[in-house]
N, C-alpha and C. Protein backbone atom coordinates (compact mmCIF):
# COMPACT_ATOMS: atom_id res chain seq x y z
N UNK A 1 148.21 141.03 99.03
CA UNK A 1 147.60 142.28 99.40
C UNK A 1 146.62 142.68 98.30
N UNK A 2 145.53 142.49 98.42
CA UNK A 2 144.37 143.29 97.90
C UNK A 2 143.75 144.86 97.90
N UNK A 3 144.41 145.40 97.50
CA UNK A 3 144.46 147.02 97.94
C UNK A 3 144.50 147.98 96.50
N UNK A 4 145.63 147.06 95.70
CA UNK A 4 146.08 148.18 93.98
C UNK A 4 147.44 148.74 94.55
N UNK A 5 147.75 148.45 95.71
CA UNK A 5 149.09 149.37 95.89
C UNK A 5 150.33 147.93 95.63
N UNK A 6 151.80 148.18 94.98
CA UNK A 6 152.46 147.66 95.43
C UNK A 6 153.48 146.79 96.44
N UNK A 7 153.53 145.86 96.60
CA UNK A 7 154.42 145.19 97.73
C UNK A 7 155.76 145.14 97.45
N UNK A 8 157.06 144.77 98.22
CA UNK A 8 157.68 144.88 97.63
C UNK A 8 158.26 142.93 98.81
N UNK A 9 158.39 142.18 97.83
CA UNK A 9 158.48 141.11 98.70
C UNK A 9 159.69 140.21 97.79
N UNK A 10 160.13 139.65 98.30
CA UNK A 10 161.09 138.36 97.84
C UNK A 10 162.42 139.07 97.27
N UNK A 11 162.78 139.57 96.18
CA UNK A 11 164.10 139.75 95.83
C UNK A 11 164.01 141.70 95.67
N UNK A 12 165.18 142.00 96.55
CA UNK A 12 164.69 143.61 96.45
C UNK A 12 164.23 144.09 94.55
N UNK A 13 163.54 145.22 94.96
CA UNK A 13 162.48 145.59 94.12
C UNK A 13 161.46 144.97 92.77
N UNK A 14 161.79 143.31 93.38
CA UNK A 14 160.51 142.78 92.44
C UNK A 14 159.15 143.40 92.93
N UNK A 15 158.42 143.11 91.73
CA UNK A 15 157.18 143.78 91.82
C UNK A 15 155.97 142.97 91.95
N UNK A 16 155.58 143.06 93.36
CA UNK A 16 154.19 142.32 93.48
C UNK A 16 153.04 142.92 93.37
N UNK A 17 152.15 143.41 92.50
CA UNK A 17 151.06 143.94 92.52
C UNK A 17 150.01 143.21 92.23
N UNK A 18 149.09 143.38 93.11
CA UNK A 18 147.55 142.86 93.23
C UNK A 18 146.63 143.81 93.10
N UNK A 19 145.95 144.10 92.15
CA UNK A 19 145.07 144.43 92.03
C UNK A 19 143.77 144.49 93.25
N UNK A 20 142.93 145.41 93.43
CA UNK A 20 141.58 145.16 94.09
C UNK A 20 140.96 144.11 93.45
N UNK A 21 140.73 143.35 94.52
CA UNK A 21 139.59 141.98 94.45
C UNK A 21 138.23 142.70 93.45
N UNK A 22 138.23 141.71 92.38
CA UNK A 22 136.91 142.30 91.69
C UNK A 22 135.98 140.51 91.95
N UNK A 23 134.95 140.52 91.19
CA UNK A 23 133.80 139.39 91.61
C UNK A 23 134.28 137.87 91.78
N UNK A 24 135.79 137.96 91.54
CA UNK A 24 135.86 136.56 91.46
C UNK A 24 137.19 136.40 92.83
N UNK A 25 137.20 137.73 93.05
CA UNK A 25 138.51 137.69 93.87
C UNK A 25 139.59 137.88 93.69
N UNK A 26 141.01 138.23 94.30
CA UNK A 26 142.14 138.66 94.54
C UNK A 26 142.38 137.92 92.78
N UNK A 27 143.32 138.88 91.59
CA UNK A 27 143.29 138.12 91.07
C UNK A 27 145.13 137.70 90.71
N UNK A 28 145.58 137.97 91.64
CA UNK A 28 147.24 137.58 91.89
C UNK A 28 148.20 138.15 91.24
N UNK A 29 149.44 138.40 91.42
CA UNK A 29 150.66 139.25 91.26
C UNK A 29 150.30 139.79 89.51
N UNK A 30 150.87 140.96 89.60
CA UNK A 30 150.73 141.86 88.14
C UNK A 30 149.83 141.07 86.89
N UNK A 31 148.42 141.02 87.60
CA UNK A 31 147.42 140.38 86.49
C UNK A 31 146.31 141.33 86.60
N UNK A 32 145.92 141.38 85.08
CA UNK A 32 144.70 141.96 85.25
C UNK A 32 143.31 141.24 84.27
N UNK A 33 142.47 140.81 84.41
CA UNK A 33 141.32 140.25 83.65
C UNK A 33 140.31 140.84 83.54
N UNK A 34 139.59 140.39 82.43
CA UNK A 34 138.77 140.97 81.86
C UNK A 34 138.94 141.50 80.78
N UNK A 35 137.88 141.71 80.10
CA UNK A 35 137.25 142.14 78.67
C UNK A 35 137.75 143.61 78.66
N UNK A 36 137.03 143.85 80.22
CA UNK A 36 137.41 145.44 79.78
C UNK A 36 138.74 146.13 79.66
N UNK A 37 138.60 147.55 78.69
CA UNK A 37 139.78 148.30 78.30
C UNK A 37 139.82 149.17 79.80
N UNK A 38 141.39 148.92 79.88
CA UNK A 38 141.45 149.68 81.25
C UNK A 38 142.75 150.76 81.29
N UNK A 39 142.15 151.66 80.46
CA UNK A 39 142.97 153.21 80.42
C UNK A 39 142.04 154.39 80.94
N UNK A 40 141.56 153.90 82.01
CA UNK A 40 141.38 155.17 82.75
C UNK A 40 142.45 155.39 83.65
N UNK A 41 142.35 156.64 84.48
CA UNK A 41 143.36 157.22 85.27
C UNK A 41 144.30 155.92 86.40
N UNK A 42 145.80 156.26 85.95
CA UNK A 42 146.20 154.93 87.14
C UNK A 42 146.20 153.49 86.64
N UNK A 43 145.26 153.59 85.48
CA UNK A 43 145.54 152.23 84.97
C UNK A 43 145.51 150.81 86.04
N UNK A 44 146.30 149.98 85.64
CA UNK A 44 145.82 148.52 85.81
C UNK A 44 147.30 148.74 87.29
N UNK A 45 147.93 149.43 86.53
CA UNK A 45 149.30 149.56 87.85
C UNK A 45 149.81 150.82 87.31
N UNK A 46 150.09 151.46 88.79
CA UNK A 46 150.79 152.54 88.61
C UNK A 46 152.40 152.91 89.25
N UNK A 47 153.42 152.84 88.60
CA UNK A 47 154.83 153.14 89.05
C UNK A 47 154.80 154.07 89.65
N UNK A 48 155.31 153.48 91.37
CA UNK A 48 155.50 154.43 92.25
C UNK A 48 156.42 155.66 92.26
N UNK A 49 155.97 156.78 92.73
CA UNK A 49 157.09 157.88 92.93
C UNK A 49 158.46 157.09 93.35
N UNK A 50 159.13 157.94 92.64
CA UNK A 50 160.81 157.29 92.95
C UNK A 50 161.29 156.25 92.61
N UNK A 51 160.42 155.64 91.88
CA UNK A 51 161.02 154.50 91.27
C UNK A 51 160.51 154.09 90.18
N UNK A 52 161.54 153.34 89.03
CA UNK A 52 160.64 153.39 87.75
C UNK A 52 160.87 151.37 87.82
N UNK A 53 159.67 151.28 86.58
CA UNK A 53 159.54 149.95 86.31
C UNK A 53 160.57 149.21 84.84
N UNK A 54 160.97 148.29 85.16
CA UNK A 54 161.63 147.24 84.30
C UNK A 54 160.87 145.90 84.21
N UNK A 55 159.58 145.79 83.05
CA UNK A 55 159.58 145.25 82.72
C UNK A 55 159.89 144.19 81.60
N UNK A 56 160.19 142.70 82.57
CA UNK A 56 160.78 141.80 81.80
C UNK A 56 159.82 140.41 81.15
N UNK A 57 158.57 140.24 81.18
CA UNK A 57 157.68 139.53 80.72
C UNK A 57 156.47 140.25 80.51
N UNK A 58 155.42 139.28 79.34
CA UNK A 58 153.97 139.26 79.65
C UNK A 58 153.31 138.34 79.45
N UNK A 59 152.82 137.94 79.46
CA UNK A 59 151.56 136.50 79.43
C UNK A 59 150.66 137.23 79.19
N UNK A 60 149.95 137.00 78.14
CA UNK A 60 148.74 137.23 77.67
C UNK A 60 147.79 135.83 77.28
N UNK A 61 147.15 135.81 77.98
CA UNK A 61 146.00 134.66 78.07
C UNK A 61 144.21 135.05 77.60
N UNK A 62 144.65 134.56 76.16
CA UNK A 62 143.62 135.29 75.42
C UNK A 62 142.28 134.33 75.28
N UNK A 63 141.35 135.01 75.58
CA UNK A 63 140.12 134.42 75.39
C UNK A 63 139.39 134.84 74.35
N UNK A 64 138.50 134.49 73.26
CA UNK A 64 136.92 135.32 72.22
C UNK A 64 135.92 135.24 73.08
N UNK A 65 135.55 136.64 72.98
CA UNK A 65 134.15 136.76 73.27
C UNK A 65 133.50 136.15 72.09
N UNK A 66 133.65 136.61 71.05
CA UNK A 66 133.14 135.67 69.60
C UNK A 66 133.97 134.75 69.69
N UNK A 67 133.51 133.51 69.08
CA UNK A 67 134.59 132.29 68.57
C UNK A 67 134.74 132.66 67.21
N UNK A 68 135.75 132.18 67.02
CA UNK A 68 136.19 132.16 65.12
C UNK A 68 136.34 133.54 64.51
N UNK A 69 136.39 134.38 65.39
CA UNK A 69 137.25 135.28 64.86
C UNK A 69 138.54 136.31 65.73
N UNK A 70 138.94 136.96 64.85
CA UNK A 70 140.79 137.54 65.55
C UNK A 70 140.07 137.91 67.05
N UNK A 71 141.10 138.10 67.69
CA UNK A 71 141.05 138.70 69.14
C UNK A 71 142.32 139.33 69.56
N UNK A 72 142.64 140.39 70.76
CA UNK A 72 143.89 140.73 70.49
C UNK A 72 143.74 141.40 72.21
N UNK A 73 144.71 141.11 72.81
CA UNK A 73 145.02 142.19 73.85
C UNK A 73 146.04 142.62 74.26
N UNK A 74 146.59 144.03 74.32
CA UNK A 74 147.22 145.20 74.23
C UNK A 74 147.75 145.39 75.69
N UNK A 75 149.35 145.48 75.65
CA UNK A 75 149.77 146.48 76.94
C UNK A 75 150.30 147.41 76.72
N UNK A 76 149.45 148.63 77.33
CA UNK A 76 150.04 150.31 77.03
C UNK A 76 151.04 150.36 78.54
N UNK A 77 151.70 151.64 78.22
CA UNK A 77 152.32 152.40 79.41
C UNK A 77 152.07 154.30 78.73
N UNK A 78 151.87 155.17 79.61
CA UNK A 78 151.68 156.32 79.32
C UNK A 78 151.55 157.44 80.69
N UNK A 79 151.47 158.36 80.50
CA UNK A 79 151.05 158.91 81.71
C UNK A 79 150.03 158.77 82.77
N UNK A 80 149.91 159.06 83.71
CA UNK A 80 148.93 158.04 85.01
C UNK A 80 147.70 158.40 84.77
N UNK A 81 147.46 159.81 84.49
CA UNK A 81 146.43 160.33 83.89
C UNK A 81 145.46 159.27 82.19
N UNK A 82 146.44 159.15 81.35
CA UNK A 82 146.14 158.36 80.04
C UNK A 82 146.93 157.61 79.69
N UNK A 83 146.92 156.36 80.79
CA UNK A 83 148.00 155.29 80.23
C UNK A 83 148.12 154.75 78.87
N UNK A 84 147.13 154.86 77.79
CA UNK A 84 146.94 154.10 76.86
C UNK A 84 147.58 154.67 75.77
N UNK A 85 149.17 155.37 75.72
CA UNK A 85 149.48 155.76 74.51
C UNK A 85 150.28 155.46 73.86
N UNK A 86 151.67 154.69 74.71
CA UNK A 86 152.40 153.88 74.01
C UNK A 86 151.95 152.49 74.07
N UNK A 87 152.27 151.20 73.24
CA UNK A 87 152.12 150.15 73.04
C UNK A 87 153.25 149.47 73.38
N UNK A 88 153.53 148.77 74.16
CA UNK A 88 154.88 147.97 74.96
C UNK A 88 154.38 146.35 74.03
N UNK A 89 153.62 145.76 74.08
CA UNK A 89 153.76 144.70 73.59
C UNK A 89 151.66 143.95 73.84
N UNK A 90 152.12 143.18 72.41
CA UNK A 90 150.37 142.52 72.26
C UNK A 90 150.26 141.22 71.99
N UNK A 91 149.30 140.74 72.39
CA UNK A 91 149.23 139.46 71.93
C UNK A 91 147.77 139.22 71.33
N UNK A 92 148.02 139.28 70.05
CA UNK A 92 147.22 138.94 69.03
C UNK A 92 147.06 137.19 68.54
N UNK A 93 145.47 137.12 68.35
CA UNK A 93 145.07 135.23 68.17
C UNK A 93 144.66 135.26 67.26
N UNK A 94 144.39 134.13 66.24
CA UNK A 94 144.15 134.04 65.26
C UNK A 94 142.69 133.38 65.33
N UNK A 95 142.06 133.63 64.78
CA UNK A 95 140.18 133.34 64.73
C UNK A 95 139.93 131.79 64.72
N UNK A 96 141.48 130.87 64.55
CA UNK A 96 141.19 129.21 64.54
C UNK A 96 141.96 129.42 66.28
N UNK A 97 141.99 129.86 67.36
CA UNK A 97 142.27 130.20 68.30
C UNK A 97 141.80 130.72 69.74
N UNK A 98 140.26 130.26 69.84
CA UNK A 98 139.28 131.16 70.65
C UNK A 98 140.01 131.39 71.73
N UNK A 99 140.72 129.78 71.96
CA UNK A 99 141.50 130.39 73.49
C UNK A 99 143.18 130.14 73.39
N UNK A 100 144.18 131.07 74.15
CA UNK A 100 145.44 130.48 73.72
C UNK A 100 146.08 131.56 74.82
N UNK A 101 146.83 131.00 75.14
CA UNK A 101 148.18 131.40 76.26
C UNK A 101 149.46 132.21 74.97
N UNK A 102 150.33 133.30 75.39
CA UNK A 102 151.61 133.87 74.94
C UNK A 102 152.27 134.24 76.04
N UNK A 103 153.51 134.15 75.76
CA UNK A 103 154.29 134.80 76.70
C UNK A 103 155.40 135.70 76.11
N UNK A 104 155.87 136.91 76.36
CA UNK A 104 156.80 137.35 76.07
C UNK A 104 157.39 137.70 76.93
N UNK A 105 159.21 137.36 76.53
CA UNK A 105 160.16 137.83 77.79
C UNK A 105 161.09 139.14 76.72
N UNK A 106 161.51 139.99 77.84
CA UNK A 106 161.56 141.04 77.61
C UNK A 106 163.10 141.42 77.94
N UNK A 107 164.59 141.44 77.64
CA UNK A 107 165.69 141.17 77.91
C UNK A 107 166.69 142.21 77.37
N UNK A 108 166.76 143.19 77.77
CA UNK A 108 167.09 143.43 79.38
C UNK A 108 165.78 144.17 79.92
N UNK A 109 164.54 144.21 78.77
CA UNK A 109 163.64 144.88 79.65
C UNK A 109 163.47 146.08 79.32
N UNK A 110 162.03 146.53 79.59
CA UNK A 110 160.85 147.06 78.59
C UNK A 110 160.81 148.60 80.06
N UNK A 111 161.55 150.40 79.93
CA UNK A 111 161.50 150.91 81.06
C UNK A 111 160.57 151.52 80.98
N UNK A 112 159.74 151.50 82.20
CA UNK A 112 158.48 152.58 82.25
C UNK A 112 159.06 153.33 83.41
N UNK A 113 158.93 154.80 83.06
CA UNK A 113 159.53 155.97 84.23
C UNK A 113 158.34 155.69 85.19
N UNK A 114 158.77 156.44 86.65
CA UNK A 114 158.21 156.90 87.70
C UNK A 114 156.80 157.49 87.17
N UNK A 115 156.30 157.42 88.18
CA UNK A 115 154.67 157.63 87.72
C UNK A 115 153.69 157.73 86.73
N UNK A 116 154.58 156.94 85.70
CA UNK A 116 153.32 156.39 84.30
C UNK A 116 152.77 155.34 85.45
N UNK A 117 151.71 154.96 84.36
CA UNK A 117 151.01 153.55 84.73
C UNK A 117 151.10 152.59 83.12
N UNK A 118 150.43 151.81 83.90
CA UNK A 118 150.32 150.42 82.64
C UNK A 118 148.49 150.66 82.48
N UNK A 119 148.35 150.22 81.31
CA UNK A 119 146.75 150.59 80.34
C UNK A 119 146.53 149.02 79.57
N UNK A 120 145.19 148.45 79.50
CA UNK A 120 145.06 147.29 79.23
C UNK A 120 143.99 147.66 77.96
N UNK A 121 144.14 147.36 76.51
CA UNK A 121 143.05 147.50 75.38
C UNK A 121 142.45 146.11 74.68
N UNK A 122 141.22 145.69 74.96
CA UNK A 122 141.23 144.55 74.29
C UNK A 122 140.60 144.79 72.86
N UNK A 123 140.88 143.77 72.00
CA UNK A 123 139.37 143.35 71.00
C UNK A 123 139.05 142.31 70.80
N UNK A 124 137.48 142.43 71.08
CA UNK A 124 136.89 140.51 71.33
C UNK A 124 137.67 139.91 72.07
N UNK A 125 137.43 140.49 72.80
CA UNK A 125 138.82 139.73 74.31
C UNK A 125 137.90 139.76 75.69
N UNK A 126 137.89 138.62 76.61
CA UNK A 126 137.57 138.41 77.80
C UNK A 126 138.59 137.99 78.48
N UNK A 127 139.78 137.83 78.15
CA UNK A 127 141.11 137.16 78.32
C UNK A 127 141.46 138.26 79.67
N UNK A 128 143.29 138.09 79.70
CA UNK A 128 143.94 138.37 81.09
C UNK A 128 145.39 138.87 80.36
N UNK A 129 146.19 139.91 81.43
CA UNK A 129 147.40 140.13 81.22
C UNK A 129 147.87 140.10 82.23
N UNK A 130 149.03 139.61 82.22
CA UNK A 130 149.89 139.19 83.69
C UNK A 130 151.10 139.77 82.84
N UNK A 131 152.12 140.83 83.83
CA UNK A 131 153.52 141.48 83.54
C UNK A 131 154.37 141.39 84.79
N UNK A 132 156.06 140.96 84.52
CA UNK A 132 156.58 140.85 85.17
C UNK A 132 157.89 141.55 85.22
N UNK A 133 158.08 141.84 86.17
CA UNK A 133 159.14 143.02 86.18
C UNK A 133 159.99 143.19 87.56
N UNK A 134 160.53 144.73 87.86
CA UNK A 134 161.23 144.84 89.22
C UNK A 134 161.21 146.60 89.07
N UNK A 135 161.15 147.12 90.02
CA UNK A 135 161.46 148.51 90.47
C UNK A 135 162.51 148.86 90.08
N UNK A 136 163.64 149.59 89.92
CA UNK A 136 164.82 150.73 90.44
C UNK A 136 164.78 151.79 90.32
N UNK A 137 165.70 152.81 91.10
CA UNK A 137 165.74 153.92 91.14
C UNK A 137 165.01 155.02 90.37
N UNK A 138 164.22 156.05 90.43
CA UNK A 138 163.73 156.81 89.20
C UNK A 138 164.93 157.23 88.73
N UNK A 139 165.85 157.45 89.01
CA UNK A 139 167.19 157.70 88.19
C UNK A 139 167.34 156.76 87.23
N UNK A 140 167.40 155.87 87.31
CA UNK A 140 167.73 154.81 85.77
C UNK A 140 167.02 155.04 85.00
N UNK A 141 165.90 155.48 84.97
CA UNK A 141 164.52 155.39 83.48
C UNK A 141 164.39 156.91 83.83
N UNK A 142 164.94 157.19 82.14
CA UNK A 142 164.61 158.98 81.62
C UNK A 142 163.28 158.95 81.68
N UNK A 143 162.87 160.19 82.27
CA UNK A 143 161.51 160.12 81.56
C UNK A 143 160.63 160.19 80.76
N UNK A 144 161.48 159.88 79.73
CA UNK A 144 160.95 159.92 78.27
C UNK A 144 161.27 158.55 77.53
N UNK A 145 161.48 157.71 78.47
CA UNK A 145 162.08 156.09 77.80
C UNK A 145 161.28 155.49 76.80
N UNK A 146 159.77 155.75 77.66
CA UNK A 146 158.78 154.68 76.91
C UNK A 146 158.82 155.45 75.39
N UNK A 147 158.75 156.46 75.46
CA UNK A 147 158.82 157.30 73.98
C UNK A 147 159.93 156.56 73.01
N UNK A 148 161.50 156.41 73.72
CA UNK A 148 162.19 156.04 72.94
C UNK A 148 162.44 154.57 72.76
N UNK A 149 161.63 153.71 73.55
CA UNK A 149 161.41 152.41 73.69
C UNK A 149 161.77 151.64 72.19
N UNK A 150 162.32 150.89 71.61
CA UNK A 150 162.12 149.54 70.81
C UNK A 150 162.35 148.47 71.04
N UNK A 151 161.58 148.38 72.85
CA UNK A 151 161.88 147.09 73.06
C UNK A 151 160.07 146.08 72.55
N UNK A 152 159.46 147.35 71.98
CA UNK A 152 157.78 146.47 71.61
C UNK A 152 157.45 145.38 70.90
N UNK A 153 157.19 144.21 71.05
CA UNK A 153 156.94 143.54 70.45
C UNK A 153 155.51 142.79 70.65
N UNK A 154 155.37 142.20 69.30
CA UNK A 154 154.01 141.33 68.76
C UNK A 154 153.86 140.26 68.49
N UNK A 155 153.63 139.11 69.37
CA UNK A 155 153.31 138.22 68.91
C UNK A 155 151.71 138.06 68.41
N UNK A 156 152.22 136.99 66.92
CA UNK A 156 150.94 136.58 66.92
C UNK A 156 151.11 134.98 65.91
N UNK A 157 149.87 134.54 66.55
CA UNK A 157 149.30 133.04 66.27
C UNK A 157 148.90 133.23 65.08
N UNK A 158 149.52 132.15 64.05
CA UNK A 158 148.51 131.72 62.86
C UNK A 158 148.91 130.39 62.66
């Protein structure tokens, strides 16, 4: 589904989100690409009313716009309005690194309440973030989780 809205398909409340088709097309389940920083309103995904998000991965697939030097791209969660204020987890490259794949798994999992969204920040980045997760109840995630979150982590390449 090409739309920005959630599906809810295969194991109850995994999370399939597709983004709107941008120039290259549909760009597949909880991914977002591009260079650009994407903390405007609603962000890259937004947690539906009534239910909050558990995310348990990210893949960060980092590209330089410059070669040979650092690059880094950022996943926020925050309010839907300004997703970009907490930092859930980054994947930072090292400048001998123009291009490089990370993954982080996230166990038992990273809670974003009911109607935050997710916020994407790069630097010297043309790269991609792909997050994986599942819905439950807005009852399980306070809404103040991401605040008390230490599930953030950083990888980085040297």
């Amino acid at each position: 589904m090409a739309n920005g809205r959630a599906d809810r398909r295969g194991a109850p409340g995994r999370v399939d989100h597709r983004p709107a088709a941008g120039p290259g097309g549909d760009c597949g389940p909880n991914h977002h690409s591009g260079g650009v920083p994407i903390c405007t309103a609603n962000g890259i995904y937004r947690v539906p009313a009534g239910q909050a998000l558990i995310i348990t991965g990210v893949n960060f697939y980092n590209a330089a716009i410059t070669a040979g030097m650092e690059h880094e791209l950022d996943l926020y969660a925050g309010p839907a309005s300004s997703p970009c204020v907490h930092l859930l987890a980054a994947g930072l490259a090292p400048s001998s690194d123009d291009h490089i794949s990370q993954n982080q798994v996230f166990n038992p999992g990273i809670p974003v309440p009911a109607g935050d969204a997710l916020g994407v920040e790069a630097t010297n980045e043309v790269g991609s973030v792909e997050f994986y997760g599942y819905l439950v109840p807005k009852a399980d995630v306070a809404a103040g989780a991401v605040d008390r979150s230490t599930r953030t982590q950083v990888t980085t390449r040297r």
